[in-house]
C-alpha atoms as a PDB file:
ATOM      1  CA  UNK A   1       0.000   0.000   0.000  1.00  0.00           C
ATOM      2  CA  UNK A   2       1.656   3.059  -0.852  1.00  0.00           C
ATOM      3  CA  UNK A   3      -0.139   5.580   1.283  1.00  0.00           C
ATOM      4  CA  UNK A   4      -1.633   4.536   4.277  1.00  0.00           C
ATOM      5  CA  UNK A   5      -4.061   6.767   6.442  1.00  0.00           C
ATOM      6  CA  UNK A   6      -4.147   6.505  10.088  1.00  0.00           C
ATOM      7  CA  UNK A   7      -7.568   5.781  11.524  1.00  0.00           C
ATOM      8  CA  UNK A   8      -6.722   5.634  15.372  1.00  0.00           C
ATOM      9  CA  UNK A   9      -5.906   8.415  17.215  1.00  0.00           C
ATOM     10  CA  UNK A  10      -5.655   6.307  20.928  1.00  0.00           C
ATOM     11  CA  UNK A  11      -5.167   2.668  20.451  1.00  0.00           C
ATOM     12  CA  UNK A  12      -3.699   0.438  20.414  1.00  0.00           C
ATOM     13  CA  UNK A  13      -3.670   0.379  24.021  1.00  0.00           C
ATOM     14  CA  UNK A  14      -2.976  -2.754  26.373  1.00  0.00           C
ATOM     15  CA  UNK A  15      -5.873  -2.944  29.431  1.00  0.00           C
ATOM     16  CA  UNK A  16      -4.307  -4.937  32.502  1.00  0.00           C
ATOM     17  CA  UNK A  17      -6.948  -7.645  33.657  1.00  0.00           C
ATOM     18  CA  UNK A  18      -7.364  -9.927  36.298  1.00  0.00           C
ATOM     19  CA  UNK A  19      -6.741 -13.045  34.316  1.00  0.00           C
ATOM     20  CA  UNK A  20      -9.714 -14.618  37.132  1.00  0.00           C
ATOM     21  CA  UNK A  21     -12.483 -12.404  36.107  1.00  0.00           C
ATOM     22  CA  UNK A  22     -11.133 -10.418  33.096  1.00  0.00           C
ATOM     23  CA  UNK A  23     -12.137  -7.081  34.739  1.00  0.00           C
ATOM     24  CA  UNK A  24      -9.557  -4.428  34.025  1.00  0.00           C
ATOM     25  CA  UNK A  25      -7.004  -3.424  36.698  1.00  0.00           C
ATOM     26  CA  UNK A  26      -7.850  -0.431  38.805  1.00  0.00           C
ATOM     27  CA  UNK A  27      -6.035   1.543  41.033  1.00  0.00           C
ATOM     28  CA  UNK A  28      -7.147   4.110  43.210  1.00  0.00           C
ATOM     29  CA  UNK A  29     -10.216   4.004  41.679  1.00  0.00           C
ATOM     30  CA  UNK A  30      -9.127   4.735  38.188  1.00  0.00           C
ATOM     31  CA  UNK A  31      -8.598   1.688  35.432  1.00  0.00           C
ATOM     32  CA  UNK A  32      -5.573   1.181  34.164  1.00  0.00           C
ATOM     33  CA  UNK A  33      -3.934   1.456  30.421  1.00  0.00           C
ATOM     34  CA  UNK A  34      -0.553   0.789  28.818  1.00  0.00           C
ATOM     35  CA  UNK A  35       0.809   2.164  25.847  1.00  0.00           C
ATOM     36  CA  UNK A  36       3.370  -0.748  25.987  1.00  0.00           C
ATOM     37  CA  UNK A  37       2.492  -4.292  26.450  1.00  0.00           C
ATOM     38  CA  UNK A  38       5.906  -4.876  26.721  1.00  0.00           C
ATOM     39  CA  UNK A  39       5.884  -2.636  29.814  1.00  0.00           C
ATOM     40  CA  UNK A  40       3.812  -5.026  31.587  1.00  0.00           C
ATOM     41  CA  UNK A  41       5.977  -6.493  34.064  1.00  0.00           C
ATOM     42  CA  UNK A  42       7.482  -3.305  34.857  1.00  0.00           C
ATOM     43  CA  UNK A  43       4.259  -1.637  35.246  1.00  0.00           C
ATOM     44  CA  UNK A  44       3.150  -4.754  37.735  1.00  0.00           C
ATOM     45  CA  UNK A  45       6.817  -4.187  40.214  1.00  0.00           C
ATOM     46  CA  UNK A  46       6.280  -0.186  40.361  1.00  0.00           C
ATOM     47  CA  UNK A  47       2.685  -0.650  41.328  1.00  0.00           C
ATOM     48  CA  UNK A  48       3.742  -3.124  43.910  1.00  0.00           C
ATOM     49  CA  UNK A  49       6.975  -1.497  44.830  1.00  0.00           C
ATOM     50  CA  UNK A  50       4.223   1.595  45.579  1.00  0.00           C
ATOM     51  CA  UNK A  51       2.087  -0.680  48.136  1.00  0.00           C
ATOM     52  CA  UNK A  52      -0.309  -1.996  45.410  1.00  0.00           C
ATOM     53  CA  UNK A  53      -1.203  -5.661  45.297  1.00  0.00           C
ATOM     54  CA  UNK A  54      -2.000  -6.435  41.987  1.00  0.00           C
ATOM     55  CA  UNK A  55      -3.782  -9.765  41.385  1.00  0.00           C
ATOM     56  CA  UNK A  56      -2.747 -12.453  38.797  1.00  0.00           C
ATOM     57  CA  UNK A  57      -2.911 -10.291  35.612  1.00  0.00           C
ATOM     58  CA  UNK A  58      -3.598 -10.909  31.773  1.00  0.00           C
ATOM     59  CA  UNK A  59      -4.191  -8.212  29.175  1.00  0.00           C
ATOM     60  CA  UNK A  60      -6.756  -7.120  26.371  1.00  0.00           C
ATOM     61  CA  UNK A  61      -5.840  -5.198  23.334  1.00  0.00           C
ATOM     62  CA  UNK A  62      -7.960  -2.358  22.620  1.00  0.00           C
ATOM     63  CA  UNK A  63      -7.442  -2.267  19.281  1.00  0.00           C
ATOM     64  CA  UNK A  64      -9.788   0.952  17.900  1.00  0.00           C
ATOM     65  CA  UNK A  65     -10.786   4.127  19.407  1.00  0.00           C
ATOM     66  CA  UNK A  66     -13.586   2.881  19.738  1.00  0.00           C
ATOM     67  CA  UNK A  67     -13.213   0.173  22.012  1.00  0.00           C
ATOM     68  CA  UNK A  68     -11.508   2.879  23.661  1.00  0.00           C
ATOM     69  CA  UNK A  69     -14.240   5.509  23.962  1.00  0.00           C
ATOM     70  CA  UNK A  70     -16.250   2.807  24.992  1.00  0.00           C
ATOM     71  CA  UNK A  71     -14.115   1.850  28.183  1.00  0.00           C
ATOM     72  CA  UNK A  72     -13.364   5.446  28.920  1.00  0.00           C
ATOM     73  CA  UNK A  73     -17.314   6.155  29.088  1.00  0.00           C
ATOM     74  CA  UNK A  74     -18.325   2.921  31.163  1.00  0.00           C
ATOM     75  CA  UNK A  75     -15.613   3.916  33.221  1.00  0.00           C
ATOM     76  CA  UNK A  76     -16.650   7.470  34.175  1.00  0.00           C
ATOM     77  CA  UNK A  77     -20.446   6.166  33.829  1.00  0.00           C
ATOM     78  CA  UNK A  78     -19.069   3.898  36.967  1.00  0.00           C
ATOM     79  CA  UNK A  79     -17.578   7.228  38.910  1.00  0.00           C
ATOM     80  CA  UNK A  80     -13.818   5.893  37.989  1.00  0.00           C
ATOM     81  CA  UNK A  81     -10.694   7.893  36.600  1.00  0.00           C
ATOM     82  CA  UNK A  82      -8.733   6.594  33.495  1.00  0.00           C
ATOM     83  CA  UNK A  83      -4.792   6.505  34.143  1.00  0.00           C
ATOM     84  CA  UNK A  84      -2.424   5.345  30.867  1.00  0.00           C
ATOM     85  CA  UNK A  85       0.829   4.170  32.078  1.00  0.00           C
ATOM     86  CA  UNK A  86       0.820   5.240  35.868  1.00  0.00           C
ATOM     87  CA  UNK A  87       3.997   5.010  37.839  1.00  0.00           C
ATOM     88  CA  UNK A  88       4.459   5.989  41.490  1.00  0.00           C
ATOM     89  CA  UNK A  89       6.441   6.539  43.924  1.00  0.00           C
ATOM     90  CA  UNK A  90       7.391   4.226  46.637  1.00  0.00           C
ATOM     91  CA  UNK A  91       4.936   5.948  49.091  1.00  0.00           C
ATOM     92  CA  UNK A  92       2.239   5.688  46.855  1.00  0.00           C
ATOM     93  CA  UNK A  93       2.304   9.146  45.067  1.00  0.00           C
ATOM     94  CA  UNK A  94       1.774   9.396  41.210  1.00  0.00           C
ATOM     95  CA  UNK A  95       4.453  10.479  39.715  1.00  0.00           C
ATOM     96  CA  UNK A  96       3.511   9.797  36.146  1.00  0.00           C
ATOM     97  CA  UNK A  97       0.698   8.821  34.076  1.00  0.00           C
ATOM     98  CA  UNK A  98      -1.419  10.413  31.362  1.00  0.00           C
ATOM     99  CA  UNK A  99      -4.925  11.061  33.154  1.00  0.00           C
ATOM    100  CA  UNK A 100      -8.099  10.719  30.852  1.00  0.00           C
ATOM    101  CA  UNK A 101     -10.312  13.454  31.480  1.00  0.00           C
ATOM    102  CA  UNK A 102     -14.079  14.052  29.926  1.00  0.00           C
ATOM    103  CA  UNK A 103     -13.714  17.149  28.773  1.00  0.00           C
ATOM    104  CA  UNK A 104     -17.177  18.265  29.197  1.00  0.00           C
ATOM    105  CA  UNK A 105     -16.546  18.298  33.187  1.00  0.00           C
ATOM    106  CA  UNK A 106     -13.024  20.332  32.435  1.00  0.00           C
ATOM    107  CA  UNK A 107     -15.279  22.820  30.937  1.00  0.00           C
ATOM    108  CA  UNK A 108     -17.863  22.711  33.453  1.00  0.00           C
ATOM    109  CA  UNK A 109     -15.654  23.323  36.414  1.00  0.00           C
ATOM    110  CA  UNK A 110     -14.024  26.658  34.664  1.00  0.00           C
ATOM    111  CA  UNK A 111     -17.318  28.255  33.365  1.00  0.00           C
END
């Protein structure tokens, strides 16, 4: 194919979940995404390195934006954050993440 268009502008993205139940990872109340499935193992020794004990964990690809939308909007429907590749500190602390906001309560709050 000589020109290819891009037709995602978010995945693909990796969702961490407990391999028993296959519901995705959360932590402190927001579910978790990776950018990096690669990153997986890493991601799993920071969180517990931070006082988080993750469970036995698989993954799902989100492969289109919109299985994405669609897990960002059950997941604020449900009163939880979004966090793509959080780190922390070893108290607990974020240190690093993108945070998912819906951007009609960003606009909410300032007007």
């Amino acid at each position: 194919m000589a020109h290819q268009t891009v037709e995602n502008f978010y995945a693909p993205l990796v969702v961490p979940v407990g391999a028993d139940r296959g519901e995705p990872f959360e932590i402190a109340g927001a579910v978790v995404m990776l950018s990096d499935p690669l990153a997986l193992a890493d991601s799993v020794a920071n969180w517990a390195a931070a006082g988080v004990d993750p469970p036995p964990l698989s993954t799902v690809i989100l492969e289109s934006d919109d299985q994405f939308d669609a897990l960002v909007a059950s997941s604020f429907l449900a009163g939880m954050g979004v966090l793509v590749d959080p780190l922390f500190d070893r108290r607990g602390k974020l240190v690093s993440a993108c945070v998912i906001e819906n951007f009609a309560v960003l606009v909410a709050t300032v007007e």
